[in-house]
Each structure stands twice: as structure tokens, then as C-alpha cells.
Protein backbone atom coordinates (compact mmCIF):
# COMPACT_ATOMS: atom_id res chain seq x y z
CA UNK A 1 -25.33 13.18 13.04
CA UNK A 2 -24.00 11.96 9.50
CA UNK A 3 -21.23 13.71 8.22
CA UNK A 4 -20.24 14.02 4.42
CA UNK A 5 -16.22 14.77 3.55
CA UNK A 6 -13.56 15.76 1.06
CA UNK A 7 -10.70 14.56 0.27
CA UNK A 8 -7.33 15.70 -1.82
CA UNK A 9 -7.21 13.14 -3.85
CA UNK A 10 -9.37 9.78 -4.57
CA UNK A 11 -8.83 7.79 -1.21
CA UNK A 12 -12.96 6.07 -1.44
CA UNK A 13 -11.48 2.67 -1.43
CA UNK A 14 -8.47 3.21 1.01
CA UNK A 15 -8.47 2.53 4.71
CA UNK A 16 -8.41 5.31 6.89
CA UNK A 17 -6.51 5.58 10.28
CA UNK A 18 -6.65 8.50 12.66
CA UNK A 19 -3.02 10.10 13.61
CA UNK A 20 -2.43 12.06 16.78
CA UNK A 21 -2.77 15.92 16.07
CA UNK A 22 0.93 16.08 14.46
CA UNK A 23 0.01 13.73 12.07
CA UNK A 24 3.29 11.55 13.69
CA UNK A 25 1.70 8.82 15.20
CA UNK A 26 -0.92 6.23 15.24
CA UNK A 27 -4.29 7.21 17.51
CA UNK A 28 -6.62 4.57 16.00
CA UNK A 29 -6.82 2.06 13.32
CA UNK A 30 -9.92 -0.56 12.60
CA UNK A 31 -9.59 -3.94 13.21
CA UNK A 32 -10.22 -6.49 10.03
CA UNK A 33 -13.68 -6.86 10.94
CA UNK A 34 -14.99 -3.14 11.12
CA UNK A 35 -14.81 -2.55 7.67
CA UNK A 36 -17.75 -4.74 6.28
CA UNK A 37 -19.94 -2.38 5.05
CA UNK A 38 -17.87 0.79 6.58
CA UNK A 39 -16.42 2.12 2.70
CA UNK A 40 -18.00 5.36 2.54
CA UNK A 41 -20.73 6.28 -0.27
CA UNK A 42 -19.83 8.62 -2.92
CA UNK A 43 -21.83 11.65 -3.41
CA UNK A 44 -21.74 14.24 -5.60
CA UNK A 45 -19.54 17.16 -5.73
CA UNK A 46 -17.04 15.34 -4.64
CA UNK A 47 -18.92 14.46 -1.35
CA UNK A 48 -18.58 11.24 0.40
CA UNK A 49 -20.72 10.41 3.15
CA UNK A 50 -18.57 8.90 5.77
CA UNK A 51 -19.46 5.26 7.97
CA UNK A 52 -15.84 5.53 9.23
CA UNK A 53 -15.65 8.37 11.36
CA UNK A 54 -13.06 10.59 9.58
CA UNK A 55 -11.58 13.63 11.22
CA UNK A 56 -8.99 16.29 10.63
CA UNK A 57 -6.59 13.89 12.06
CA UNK A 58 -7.40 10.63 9.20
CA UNK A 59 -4.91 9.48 7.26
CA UNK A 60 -5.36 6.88 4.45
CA UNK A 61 -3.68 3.93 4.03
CA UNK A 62 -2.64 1.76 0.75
CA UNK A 63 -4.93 -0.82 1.59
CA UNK A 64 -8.24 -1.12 -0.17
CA UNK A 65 -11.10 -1.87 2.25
CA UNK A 66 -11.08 -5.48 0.31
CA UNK A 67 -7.79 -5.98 1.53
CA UNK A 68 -7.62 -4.97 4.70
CA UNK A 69 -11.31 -6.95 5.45
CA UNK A 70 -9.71 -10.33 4.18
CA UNK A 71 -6.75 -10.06 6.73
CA UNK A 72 -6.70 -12.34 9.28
CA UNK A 73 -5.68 -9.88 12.22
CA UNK A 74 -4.77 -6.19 11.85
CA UNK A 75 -1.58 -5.48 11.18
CA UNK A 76 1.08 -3.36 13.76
CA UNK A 77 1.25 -0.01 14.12
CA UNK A 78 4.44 0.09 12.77
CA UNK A 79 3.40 -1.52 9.39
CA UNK A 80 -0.14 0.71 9.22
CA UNK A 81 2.06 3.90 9.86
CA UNK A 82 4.46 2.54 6.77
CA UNK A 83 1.45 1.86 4.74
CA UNK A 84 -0.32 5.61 4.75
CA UNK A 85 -0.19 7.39 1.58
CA UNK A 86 1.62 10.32 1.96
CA UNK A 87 -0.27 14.15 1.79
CA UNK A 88 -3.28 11.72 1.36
CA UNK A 89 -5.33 14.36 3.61
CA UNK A 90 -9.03 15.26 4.55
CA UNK A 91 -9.75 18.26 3.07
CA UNK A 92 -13.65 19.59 3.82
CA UNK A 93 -15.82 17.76 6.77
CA UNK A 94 -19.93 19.16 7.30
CA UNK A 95 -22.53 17.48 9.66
CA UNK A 96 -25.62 17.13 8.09
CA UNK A 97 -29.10 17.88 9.69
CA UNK A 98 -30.07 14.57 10.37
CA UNK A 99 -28.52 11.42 12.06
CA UNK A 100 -25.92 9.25 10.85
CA UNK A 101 -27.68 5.52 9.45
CA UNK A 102 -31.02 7.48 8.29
CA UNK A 103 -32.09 5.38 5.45
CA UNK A 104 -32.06 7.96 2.52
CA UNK A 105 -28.89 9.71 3.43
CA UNK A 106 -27.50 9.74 0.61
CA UNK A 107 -30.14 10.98 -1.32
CA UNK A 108 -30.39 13.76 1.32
CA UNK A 109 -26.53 15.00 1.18
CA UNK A 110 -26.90 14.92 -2.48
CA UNK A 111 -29.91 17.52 -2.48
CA UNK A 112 -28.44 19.65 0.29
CA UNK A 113 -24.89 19.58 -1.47
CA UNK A 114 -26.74 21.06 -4.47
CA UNK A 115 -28.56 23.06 -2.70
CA UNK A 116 -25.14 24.74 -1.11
CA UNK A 117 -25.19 22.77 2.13
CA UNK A 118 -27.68 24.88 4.11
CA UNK A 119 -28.72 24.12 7.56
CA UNK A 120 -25.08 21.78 7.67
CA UNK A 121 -22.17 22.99 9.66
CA UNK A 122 -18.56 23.28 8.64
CA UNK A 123 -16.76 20.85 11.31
CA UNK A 124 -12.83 21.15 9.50
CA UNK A 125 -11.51 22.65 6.59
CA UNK A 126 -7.75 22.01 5.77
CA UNK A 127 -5.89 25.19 5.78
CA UNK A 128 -5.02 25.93 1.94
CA UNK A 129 -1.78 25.79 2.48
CA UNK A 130 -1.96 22.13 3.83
CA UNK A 131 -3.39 20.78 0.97
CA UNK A 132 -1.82 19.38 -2.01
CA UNK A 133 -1.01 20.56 -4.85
């Protein structure tokens, strides 16, 4: 099912990685090649509708999508974990009511995120007192 997020901060254009559960260490990270067409589509509200797969666990890096895309090989864990912005969190995820790749999707989170997202289901919320300032 698609899936529209939040974020604490603007983090469209970064790179996202996912992080083991205490945020500590690298889980999974895209190779160059996964990001052509993957940035995710801003929606309103704050709303993006994510092509990545973003969890409670992504962390984003410094890299633009651009960037990373136009490297030849991705880089080592070691760089990727000294590359991700610090409290750069996911805030707010919701699955929509209809699957991920349906051609007007973004029309479709738009009207159900001004409609108060009914019929879509709260999958994380960051604890208030995990999220930046």
C-alpha cells in the first residue's frame, strides 16, 4: 500500500538509510542505481509520499539523491553512517487506502490529507519527546 510521511525538518532531497532499532548502526542503504526516480513527491501538509520505503528506523544522509545517483559504487558503511544528518528523524508515517505505484497517488494523498486522513492508518509516530526542537 503507498505510504505518505513526515519529517522534522526538510530532508525531500536527502538519501535515506535505515538504522538498526537503536539508531547505532547501518541495516540498509541503496545502491547508486535505486534512486532514479525513488525521491519522494511532496504533498501537502507537509506530506511526502514515499518510493523509498521509510520507516521509524530511516535516517537521512547529506547526500542529495543527485549525488548519490551519479556515484559510481555506493559508498561504505562507515562513510554513509558519517554522512547522516544528525536528529534528521521521521516524524509521522500513514498507509493510504490504495496501493503503492497507483497512477494518481498523489492527487489521492492530497485529498485524503485534507480531508483528515480517513480510512489511512497511523503506522509510526515519533514520540514528542524524540523529535527536535
Amino acid at each position: 500500500m503507498a505510504r505518505i510521511y513526515k519529517t522534522d525538518g526538510d530532508y525531500a532531497d536527502r538519501v535515506p538509510v535505515t538504522l538498526d532499532s537503536r539508531h547505532r548502526g547501518l541495516v540498509s542503504y541503496p545502491a547508486p542505481s535505486d534512486l532514479v526516480d525513488a525521491a519522494p513527491v511532496r504533498l501537502s501538509d507537509g506530506f511526502l509520499l514515499d518510493r523509498r520505503g521509510v520507516s521509524g528506523n530511516t535516517a537521512f544522509t547529506r547526500w542529495t539523491y543527485r549525488e548519490y545517483a551519479a556515484m559510481e559504487s555506493a559508498p561504505l558503511p562507515a562513510e554513509i553512517m558519517g554522512a547522516i544528518i544528525p536528529g534528521a528523524r521521521v516524524t509521522e508515517i500513514y498507509q493510504m487506502p490504495f496501493p503503492a505505484g497507483t497512477p494518481d497517488a498523489a492527487a489521492r494523498c492530497d485529498s485524503l490529507i485534507a480531508a483528515g486522513l480517513p480510512d489511512c492508518r497511523l503506522v509510526f509516530s515519533l514520540p514528542q519527546r524524540d523529535r527536535g526542537s
